[in-house]
Structure formats: C-alpha cells, structure tokens
PDB file of N, CA and C in Angstrom:
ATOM      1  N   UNK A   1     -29.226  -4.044   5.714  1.00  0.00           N
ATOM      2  CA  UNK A   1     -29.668  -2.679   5.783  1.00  0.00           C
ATOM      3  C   UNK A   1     -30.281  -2.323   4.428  1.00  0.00           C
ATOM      4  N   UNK A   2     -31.288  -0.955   4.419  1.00  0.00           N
ATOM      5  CA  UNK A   2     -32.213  -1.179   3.311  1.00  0.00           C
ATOM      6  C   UNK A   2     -31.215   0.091   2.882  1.00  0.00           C
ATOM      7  N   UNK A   3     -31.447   0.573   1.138  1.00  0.00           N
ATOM      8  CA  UNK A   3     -30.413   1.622   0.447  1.00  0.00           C
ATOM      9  C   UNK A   3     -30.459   2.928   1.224  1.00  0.00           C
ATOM     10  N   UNK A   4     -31.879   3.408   1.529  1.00  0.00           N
ATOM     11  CA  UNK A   4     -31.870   4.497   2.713  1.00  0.00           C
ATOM     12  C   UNK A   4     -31.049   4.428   3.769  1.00  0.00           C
ATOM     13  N   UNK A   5     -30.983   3.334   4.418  1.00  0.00           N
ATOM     14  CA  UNK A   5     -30.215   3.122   5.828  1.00  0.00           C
ATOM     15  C   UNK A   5     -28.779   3.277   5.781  1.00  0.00           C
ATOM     16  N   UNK A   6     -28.499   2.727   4.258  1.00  0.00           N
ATOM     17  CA  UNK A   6     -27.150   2.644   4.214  1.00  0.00           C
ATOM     18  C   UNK A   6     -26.342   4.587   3.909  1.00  0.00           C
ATOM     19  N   UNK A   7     -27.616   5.162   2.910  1.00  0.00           N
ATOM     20  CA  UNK A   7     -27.386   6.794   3.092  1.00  0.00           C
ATOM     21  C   UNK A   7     -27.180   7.205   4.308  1.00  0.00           C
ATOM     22  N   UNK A   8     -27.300   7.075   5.351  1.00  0.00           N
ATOM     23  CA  UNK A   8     -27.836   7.683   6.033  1.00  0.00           C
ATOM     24  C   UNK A   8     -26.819   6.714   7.379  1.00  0.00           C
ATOM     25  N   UNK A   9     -26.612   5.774   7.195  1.00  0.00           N
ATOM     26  CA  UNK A   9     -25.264   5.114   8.017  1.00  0.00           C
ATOM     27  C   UNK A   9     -23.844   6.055   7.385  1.00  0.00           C
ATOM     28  N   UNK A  10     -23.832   6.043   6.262  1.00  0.00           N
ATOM     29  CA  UNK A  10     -22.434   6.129   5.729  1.00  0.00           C
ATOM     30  C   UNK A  10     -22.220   8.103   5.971  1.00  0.00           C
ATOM     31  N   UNK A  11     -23.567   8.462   6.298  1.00  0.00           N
ATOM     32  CA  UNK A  11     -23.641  10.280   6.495  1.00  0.00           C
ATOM     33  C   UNK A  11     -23.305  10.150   7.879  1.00  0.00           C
ATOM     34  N   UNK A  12     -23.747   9.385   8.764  1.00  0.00           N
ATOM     35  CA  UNK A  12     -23.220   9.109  10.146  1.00  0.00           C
ATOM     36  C   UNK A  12     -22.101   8.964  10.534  1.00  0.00           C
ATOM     37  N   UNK A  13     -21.577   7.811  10.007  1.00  0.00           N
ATOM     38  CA  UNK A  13     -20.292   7.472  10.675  1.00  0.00           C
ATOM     39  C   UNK A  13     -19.186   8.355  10.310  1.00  0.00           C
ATOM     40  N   UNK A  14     -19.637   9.157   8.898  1.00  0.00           N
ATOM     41  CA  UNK A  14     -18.740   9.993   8.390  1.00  0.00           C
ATOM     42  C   UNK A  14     -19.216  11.269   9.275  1.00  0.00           C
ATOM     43  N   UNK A  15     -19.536  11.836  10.093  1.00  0.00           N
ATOM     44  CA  UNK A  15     -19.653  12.890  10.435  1.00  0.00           C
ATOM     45  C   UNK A  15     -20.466  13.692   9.654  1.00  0.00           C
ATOM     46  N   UNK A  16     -21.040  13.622   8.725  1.00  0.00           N
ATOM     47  CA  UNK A  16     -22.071  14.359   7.980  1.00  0.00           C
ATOM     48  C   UNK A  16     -20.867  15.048   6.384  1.00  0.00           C
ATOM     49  N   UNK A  17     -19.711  14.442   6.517  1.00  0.00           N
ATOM     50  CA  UNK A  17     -19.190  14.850   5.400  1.00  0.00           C
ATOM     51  C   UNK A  17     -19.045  14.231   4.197  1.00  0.00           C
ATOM     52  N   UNK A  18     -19.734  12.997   4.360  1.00  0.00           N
ATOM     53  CA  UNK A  18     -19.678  11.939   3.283  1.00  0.00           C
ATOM     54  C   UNK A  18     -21.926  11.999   3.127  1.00  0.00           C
ATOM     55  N   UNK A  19     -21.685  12.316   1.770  1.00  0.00           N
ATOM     56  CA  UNK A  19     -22.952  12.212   1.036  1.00  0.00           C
ATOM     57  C   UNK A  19     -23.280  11.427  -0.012  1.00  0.00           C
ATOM     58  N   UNK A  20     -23.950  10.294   0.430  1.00  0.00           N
ATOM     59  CA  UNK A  20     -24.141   9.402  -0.825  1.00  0.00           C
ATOM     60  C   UNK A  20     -25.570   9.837  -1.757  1.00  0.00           C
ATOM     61  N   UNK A  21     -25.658  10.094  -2.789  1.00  0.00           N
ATOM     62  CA  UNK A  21     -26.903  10.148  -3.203  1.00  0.00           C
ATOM     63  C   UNK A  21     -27.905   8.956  -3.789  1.00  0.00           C
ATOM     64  N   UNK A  22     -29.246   8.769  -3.650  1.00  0.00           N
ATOM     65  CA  UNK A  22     -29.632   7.491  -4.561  1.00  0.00           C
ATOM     66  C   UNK A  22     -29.016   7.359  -6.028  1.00  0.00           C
ATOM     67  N   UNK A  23     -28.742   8.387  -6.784  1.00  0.00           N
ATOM     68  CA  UNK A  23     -28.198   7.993  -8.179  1.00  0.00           C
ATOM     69  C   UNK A  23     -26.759   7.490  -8.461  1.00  0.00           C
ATOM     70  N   UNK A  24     -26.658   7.474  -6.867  1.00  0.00           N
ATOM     71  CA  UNK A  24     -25.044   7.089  -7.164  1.00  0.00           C
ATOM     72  C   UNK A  24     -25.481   5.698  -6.587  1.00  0.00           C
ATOM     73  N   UNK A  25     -25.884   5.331  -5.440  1.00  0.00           N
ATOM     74  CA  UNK A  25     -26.392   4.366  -3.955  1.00  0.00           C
ATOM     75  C   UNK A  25     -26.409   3.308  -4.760  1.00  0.00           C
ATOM     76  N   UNK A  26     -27.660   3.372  -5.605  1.00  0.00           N
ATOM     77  CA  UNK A  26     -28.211   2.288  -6.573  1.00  0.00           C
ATOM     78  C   UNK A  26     -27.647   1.342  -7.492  1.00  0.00           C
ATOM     79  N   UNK A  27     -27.078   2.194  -8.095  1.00  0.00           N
ATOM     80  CA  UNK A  27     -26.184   1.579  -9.490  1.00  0.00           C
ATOM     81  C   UNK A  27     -24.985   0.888  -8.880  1.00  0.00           C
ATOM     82  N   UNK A  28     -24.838   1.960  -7.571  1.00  0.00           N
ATOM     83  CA  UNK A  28     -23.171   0.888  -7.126  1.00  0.00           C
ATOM     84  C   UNK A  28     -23.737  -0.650  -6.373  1.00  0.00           C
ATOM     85  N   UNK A  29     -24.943  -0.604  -5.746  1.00  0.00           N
ATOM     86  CA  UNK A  29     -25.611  -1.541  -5.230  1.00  0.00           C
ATOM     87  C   UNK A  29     -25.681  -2.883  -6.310  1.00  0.00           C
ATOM     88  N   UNK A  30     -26.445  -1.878  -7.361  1.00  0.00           N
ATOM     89  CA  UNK A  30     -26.896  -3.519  -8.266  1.00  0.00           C
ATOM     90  C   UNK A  30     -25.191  -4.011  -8.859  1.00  0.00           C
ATOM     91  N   UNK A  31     -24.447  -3.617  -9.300  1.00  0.00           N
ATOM     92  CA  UNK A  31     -23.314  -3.675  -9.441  1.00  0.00           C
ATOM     93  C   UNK A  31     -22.591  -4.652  -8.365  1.00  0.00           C
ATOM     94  N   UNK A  32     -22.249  -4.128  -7.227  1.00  0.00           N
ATOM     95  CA  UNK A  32     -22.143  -5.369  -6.037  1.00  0.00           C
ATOM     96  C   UNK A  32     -22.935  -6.637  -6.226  1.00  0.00           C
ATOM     97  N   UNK A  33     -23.972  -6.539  -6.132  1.00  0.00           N
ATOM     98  CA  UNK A  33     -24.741  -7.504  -6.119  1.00  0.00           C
ATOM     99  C   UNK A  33     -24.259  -8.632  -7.487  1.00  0.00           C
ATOM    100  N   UNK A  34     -24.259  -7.942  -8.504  1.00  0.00           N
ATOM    101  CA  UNK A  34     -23.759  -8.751  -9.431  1.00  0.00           C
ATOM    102  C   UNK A  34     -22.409  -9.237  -9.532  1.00  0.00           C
ATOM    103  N   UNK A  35     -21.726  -8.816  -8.893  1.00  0.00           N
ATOM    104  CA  UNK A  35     -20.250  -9.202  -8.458  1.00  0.00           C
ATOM    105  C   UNK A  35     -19.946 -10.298  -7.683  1.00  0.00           C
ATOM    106  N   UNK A  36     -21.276 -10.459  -7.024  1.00  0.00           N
ATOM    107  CA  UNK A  36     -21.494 -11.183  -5.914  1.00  0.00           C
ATOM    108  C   UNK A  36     -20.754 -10.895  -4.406  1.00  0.00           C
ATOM    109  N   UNK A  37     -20.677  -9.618  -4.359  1.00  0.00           N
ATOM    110  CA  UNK A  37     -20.517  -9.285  -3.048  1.00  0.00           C
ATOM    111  C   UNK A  37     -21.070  -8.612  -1.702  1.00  0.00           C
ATOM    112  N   UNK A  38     -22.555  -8.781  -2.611  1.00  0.00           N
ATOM    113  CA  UNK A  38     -23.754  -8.319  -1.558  1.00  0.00           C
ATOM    114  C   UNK A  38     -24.818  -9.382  -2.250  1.00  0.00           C
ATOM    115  N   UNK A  39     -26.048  -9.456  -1.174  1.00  0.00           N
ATOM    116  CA  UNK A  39     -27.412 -10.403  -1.785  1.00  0.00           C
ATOM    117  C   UNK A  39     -28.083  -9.542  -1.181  1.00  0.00           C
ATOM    118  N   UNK A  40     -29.238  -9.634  -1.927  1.00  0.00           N
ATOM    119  CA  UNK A  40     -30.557  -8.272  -1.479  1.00  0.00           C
ATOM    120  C   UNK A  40     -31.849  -9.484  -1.080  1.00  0.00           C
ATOM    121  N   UNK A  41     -32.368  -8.735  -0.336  1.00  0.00           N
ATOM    122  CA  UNK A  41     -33.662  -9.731  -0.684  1.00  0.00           C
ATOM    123  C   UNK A  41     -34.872  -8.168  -0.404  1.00  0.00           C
ATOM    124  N   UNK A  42     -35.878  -8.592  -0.212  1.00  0.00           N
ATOM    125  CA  UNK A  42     -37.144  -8.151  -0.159  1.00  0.00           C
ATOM    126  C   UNK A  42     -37.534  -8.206   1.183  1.00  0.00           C
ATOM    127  N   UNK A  43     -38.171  -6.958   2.238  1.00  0.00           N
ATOM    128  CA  UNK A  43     -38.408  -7.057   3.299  1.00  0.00           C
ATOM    129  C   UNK A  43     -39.360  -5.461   3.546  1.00  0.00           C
ATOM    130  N   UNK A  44     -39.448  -5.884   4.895  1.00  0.00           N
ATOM    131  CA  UNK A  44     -40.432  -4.115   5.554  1.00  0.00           C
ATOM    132  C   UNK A  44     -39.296  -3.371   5.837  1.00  0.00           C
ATOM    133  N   UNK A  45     -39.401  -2.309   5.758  1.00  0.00           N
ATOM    134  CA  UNK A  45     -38.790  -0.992   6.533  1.00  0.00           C
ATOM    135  C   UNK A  45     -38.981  -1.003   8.408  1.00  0.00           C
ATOM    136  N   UNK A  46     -38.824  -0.390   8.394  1.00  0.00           N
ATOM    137  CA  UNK A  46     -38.987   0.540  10.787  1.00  0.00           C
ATOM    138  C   UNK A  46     -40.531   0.967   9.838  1.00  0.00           C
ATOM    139  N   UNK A  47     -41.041   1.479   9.063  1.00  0.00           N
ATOM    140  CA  UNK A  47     -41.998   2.436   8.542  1.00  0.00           C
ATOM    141  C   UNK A  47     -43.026   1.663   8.148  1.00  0.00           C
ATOM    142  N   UNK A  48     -42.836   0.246   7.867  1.00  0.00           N
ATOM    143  CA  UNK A  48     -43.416  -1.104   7.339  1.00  0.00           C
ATOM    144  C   UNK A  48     -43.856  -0.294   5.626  1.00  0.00           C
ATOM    145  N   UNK A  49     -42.760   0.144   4.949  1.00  0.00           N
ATOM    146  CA  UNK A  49     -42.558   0.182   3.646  1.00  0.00           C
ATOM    147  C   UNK A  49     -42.059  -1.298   3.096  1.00  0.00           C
ATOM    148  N   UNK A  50     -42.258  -1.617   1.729  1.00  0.00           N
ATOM    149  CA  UNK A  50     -41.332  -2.315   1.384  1.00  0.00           C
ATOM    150  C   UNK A  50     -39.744  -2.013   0.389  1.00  0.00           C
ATOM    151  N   UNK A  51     -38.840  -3.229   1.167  1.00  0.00           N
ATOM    152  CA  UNK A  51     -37.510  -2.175   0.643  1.00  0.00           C
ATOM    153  C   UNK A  51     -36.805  -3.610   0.509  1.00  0.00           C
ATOM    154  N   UNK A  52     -35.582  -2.959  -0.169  1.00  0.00           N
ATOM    155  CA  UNK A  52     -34.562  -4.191  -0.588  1.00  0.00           C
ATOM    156  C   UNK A  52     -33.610  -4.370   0.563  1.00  0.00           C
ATOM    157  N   UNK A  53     -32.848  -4.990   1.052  1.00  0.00           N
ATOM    158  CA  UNK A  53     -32.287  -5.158   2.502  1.00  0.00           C
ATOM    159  C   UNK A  53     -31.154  -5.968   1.991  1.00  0.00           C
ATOM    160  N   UNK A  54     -29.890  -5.338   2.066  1.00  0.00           N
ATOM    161  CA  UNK A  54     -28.554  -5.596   1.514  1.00  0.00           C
ATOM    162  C   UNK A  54     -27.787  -6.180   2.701  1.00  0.00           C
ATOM    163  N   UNK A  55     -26.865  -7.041   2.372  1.00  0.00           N
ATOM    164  CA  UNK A  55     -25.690  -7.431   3.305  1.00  0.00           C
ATOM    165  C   UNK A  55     -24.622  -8.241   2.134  1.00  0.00           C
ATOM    166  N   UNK A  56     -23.382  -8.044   3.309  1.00  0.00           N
ATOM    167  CA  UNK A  56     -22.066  -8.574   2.371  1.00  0.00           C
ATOM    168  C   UNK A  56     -21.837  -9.952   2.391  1.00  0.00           C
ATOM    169  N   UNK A  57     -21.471 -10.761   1.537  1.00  0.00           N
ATOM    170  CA  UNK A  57     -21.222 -11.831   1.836  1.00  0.00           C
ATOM    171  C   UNK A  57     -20.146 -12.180   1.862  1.00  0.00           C
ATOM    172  N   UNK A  58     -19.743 -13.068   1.935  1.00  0.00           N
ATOM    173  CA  UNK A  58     -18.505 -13.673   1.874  1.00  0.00           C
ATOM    174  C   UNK A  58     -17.161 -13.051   0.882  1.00  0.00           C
ATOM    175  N   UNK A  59     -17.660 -13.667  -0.023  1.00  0.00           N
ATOM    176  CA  UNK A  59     -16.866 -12.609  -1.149  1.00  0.00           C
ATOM    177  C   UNK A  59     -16.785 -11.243  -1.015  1.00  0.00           C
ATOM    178  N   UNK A  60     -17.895 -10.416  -0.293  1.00  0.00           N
ATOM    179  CA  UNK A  60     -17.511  -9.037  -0.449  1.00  0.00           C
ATOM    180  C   UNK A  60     -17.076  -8.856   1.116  1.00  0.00           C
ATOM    181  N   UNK A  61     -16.880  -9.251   2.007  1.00  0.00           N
ATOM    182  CA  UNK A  61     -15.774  -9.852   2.690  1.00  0.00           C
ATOM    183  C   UNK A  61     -15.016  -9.172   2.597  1.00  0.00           C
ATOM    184  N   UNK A  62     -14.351 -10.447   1.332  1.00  0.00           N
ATOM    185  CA  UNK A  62     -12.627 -10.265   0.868  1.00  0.00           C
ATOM    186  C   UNK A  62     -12.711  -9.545   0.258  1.00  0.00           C
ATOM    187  N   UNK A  63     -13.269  -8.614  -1.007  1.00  0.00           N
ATOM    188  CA  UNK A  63     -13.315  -7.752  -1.711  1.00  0.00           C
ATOM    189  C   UNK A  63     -13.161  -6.423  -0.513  1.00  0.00           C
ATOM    190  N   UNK A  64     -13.833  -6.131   0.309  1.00  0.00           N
ATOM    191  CA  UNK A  64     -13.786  -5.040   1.316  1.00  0.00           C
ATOM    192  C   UNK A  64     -12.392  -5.548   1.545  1.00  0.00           C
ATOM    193  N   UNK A  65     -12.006  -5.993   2.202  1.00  0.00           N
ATOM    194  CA  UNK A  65     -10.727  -6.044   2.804  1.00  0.00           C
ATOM    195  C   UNK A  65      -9.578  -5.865   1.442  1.00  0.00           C
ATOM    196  N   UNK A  66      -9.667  -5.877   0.244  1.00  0.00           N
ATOM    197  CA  UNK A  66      -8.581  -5.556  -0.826  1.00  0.00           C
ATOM    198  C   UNK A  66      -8.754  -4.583  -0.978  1.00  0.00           C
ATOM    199  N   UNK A  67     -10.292  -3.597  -0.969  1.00  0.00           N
ATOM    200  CA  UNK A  67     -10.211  -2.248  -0.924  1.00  0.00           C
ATOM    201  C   UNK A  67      -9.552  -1.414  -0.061  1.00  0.00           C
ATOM    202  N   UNK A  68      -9.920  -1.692   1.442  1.00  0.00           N
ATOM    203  CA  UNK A  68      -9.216  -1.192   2.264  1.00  0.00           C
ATOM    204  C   UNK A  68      -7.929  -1.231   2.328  1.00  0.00           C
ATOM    205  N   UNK A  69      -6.844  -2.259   2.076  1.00  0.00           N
ATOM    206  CA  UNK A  69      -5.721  -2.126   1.756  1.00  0.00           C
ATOM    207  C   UNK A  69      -4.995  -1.333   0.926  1.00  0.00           C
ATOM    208  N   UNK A  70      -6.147  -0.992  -0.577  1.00  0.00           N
ATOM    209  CA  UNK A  70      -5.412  -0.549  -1.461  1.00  0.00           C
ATOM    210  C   UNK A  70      -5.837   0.970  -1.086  1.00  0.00           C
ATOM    211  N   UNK A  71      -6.847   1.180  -0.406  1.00  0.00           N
ATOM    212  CA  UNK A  71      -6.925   2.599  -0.048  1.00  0.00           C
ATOM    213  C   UNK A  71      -6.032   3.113   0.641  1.00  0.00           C
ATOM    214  N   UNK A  72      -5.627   2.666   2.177  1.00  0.00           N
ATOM    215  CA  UNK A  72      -4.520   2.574   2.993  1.00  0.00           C
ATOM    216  C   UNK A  72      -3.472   2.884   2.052  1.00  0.00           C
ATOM    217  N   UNK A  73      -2.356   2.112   0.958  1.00  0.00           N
ATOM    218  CA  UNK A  73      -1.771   2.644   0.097  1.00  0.00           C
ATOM    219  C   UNK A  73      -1.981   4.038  -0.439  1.00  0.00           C
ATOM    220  N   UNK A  74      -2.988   4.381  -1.095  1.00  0.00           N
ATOM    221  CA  UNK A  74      -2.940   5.132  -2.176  1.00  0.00           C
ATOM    222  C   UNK A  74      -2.836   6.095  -0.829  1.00  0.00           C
ATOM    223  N   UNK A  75      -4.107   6.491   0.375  1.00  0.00           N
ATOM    224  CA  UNK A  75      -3.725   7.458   0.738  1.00  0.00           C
ATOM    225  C   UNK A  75      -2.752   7.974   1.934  1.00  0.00           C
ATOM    226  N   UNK A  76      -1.215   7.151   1.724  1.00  0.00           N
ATOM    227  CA  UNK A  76      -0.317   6.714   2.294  1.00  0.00           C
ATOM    228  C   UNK A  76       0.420   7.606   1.195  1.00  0.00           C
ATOM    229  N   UNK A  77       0.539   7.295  -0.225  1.00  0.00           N
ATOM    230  CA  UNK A  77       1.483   7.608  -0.553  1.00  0.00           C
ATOM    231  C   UNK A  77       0.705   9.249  -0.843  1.00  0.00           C
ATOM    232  N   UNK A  78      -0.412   9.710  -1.085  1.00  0.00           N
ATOM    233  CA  UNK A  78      -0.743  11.134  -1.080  1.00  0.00           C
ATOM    234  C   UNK A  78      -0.468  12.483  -0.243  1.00  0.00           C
ATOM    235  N   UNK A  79      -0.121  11.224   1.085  1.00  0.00           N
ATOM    236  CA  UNK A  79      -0.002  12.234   2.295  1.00  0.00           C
ATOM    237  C   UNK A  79       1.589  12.428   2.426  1.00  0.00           C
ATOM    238  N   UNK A  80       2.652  11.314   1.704  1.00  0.00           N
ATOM    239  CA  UNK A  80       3.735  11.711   1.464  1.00  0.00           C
ATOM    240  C   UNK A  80       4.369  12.753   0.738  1.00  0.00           C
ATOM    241  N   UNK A  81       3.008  12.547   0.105  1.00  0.00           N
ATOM    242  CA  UNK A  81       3.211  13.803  -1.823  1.00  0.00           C
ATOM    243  C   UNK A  81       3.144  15.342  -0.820  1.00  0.00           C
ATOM    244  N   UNK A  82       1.993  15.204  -0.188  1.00  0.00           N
ATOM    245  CA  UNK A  82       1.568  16.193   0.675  1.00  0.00           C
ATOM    246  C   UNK A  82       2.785  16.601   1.611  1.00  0.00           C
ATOM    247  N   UNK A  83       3.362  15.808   1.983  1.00  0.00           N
ATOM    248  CA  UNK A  83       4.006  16.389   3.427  1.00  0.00           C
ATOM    249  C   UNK A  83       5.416  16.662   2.462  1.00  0.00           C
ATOM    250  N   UNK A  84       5.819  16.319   1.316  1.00  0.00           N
ATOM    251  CA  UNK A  84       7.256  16.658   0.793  1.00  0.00           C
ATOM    252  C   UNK A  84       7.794  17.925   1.086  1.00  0.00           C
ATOM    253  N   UNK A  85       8.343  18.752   1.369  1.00  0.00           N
ATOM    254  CA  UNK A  85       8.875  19.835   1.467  1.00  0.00           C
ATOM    255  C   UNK A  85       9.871  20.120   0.730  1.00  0.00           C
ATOM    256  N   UNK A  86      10.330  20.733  -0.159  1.00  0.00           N
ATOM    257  CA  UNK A  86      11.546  21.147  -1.441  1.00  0.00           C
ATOM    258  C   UNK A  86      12.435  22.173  -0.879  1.00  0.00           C
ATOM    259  N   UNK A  87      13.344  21.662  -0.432  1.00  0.00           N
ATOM    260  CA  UNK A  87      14.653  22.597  -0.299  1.00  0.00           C
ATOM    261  C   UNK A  87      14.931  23.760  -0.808  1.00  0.00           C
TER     262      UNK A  87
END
C-alpha cells in the first residue's frame, strides 16, 4: 500500500477516529523500513501517480505481533486503573 492508502486505511478501519498525518506517516515509515520491518519499492498509484508502495516483512511480522501483545498489556492494566473503585 502507497503512504496515502495507508492514511486513509488506518482512518477507515478506525472509524474516522484515528488520524494519521504525513508528518507523522513518513518519518515512522522510513524508520520501519530501516528496522527492517517494511520494504518500499517504487510503483503507480489507482491515479497512475508515482508512489512508494510499502509492505511488512517478515521481521515486521514479529515485531507487529510484540507490539500487539505489549499493547494488550498496557491497555489491560489501564482499564484496571480505570475500573478501581476506593471504598
């Protein structure tokens, strides 16, 4: 998927409450990439623009899946913080 698509997936699936902007999109992109948990290459758009076209690889894989775990945690124990009630 090209960095637009991925704005604009992640505004979707979130219901329109998750907003990624390009100044954020980008930097976290090349960052992945150098981590080696995405590869970009060079391709057309639906618009026949040219655009960078991201996917996960292997490694970011497993990297997704340690995030998700540790998210699961953290907002596991927030919703405990949340639900405490004090005598």
């Amino acid at each position: 998927m090209h960095g637009w698509g991925i704005t604009l997936h992640i505004q979707r699936i979130s219901k329109d409450v998750l907003r990624v902007e390009e100044g954020s999109l980008y930097p976290a992109l090349h960052r992945m990439e150098q981590e080696g948990w995405i590869a970009a290459e060079w391709g057309l758009s639906e618009n026949n623009r040219r655009a960078r076209f991201y996917r996960l690889t292997a490694l970011g894989r497993k990297q997704l899946n340690t995030e998700r775990e540790n998210w699961l945690k953290i907002t596991s124990a927030v919703a405990l913080v949340l639900s405490f009630e004090q005598a």
